[in-house]
Protein backbone atom coordinates (compact mmCIF):
# COMPACT_ATOMS: atom_id res chain seq x y z
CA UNK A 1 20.61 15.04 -13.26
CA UNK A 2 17.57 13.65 -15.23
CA UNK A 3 19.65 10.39 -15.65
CA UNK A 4 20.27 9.56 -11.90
CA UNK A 5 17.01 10.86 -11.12
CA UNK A 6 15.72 7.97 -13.80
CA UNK A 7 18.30 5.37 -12.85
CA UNK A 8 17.05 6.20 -9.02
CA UNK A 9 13.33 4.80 -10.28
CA UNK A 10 14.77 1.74 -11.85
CA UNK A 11 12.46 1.61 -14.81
CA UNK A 12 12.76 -1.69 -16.52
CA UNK A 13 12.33 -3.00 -19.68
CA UNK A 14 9.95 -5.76 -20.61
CA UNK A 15 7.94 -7.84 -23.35
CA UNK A 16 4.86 -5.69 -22.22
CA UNK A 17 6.19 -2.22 -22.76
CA UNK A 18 4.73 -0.67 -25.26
CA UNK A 19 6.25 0.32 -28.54
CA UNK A 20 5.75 4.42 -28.36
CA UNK A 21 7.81 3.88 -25.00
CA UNK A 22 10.59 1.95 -26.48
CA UNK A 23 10.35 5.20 -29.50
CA UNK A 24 11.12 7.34 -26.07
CA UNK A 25 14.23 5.45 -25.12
CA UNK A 26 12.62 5.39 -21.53
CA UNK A 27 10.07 2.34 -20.78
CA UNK A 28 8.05 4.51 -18.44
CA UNK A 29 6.81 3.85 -14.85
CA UNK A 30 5.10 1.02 -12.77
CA UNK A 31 3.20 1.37 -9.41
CA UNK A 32 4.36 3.66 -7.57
CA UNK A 33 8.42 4.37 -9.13
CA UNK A 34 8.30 8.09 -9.68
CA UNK A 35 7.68 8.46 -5.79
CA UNK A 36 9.96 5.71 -4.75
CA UNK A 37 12.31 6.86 -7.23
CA UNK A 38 12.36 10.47 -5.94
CA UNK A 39 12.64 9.57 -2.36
CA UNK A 40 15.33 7.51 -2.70
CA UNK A 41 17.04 9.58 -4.96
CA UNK A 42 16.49 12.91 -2.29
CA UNK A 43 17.78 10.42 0.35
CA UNK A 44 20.95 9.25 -1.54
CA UNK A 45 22.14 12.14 -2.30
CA UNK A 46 20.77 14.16 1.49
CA UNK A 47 19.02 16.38 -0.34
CA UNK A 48 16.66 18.16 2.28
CA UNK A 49 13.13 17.08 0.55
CA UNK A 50 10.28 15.45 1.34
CA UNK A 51 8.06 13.41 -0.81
CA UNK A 52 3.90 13.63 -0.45
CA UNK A 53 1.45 11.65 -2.27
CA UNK A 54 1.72 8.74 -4.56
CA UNK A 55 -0.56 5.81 -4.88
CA UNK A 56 -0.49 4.56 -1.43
CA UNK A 57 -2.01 7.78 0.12
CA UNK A 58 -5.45 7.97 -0.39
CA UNK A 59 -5.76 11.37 -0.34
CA UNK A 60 -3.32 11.76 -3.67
CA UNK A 61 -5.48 9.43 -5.74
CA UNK A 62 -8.19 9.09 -7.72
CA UNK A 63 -11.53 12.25 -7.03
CA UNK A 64 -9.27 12.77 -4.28
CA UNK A 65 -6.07 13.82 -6.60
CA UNK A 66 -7.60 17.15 -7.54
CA UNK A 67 -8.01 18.84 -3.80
CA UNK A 68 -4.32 16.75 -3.00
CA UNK A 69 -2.95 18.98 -6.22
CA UNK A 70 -4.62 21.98 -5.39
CA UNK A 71 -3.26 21.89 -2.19
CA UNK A 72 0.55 20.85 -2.68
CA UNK A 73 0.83 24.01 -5.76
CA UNK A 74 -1.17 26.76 -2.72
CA UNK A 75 1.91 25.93 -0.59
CA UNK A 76 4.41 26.23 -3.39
CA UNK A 77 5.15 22.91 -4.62
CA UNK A 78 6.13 20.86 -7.39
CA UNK A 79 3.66 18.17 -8.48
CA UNK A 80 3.37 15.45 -10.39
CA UNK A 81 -0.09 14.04 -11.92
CA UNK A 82 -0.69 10.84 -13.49
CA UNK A 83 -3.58 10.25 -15.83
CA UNK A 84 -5.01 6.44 -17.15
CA UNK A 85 -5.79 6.57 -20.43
CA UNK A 86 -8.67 4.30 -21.67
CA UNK A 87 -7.06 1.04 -22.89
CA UNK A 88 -3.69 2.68 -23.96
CA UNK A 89 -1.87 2.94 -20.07
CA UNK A 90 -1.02 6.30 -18.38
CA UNK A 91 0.84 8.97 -18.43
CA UNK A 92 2.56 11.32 -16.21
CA UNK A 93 2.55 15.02 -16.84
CA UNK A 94 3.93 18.61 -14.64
CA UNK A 95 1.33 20.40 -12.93
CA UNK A 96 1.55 23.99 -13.52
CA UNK A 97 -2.10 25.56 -12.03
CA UNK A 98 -5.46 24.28 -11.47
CA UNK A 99 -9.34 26.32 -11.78
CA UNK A 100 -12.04 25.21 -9.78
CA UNK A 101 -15.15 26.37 -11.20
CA UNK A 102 -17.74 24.72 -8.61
CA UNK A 103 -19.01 20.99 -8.95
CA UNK A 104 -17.89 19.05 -11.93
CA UNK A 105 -16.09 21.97 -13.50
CA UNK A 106 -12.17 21.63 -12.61
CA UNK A 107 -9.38 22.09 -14.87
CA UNK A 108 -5.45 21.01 -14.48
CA UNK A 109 -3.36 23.44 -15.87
CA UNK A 110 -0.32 21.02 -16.94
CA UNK A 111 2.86 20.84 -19.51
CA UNK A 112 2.62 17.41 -21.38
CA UNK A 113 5.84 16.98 -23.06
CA UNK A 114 3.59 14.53 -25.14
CA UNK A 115 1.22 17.34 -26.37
CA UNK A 116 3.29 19.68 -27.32
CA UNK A 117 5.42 23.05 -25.60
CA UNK A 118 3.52 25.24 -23.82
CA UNK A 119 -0.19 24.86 -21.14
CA UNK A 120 -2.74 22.05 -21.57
CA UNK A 121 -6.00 22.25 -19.87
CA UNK A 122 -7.43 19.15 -18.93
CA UNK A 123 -10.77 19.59 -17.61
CA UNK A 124 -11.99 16.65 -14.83
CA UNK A 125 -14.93 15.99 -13.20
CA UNK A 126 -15.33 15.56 -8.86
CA UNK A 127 -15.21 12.21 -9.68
CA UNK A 128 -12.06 11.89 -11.06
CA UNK A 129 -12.69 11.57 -14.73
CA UNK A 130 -11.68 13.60 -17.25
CA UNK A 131 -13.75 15.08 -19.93
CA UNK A 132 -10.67 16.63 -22.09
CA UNK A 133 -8.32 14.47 -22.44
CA UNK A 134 -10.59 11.60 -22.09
CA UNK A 135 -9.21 9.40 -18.74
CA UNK A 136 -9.22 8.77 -15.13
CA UNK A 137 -7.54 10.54 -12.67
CA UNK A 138 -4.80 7.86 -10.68
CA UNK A 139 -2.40 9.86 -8.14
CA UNK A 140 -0.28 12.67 -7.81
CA UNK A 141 3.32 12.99 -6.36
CA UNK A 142 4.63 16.46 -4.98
CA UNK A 143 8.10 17.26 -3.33
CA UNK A 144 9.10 20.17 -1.06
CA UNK A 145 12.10 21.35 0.77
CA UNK A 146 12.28 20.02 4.67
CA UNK A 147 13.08 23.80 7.00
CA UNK A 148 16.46 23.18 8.89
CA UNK A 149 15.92 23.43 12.54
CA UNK A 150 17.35 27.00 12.14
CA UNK A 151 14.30 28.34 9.96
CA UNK A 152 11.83 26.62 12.31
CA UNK A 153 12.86 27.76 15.67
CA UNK A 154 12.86 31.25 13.75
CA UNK A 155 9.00 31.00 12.82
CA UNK A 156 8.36 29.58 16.32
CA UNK A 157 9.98 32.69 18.04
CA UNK A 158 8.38 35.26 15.80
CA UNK A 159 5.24 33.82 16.14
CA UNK A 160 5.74 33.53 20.29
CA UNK A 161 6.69 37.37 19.79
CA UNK A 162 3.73 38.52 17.82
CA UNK A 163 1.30 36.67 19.94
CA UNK A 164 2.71 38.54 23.27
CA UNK A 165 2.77 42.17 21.46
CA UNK A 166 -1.05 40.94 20.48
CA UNK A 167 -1.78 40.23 24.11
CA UNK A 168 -0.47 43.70 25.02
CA UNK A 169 -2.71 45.96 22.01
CA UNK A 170 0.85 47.15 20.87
């Protein structure tokens, strides 16, 4: 599954990738491939998802990333975070939880298969940057299921029902 799902982001190989990558046996990301990647990889194989984010919507990038994450894990999904390190590239990690402390005191809660097993806290600033790890926040990608009709018109019908008992004081 990991396979197709890297195959469907077309990573490629190059003179510029650097050396720990090549150690990985995966050259990494460019742009924006782990959100291309996933939506055509959803698509191709009809699974009913949707992709948000990435680094065309400004509201997944940069100071912005940390309200786009904390929003996408409140309604249950999975995301994605990618961090710029200074003068060594970037680096994608899993986005487990967040705290929000008040102005200039946030924290990503994430699994870094490069750190270690277990919950990293990377502490960032409002304006993006990060204070532990040292780097700037680029984007985040999250993915969630799309309702079939069937749920939808469900929620719609429940919701006409409880407003009309409202109406009534039931």
């Amino acid at each position: 599954l990991l396979k197709q799902l890297a195959d469907a982001m077309k990573p490629s190989w190059n003179e510029n990738t650097p050396v720990m990558n090549r150690n990985r046996g995966y050259p990494g990301l460019n742009g924006n491939d782990l959100y291309n990647g996933k939506v055509n990889y959803f698509r191709d194989k009809m699974l009913p998802i949707v992709v948000h984010g990435g680094n065309t919507d400004p509201n997944a990038s940069g100071a912005k990333a940390f309200d786009f994450t904390r929003s996408e894990l409140k309604k249950g999904q999975d995301v994605e975070f990618l961090i710029d390190w200074p003068g060594d590239g970037s680096h994608w990690v899993t986005v487990v939880g967040y705290i929000d402390e008040g102005k200039d005191k946030k924290t990503l809660i994430v699994h870094d298969p490069d750190a270690g097993r277990g919950k990293h806290y990377w502490k960032l600033k409002d304006d993006g940057t990060f204070t532990t790890p040292k780097g700037t926040a680029l984007w985040a990608v999250a993915e969630s299921p799309i309702p079939e009709p069937s749920t939808v018109w469900l929620i719609a019908a429940g919701a006409t029902v409880l407003c009309i008992l409202r109406r009534r004081n039931w």
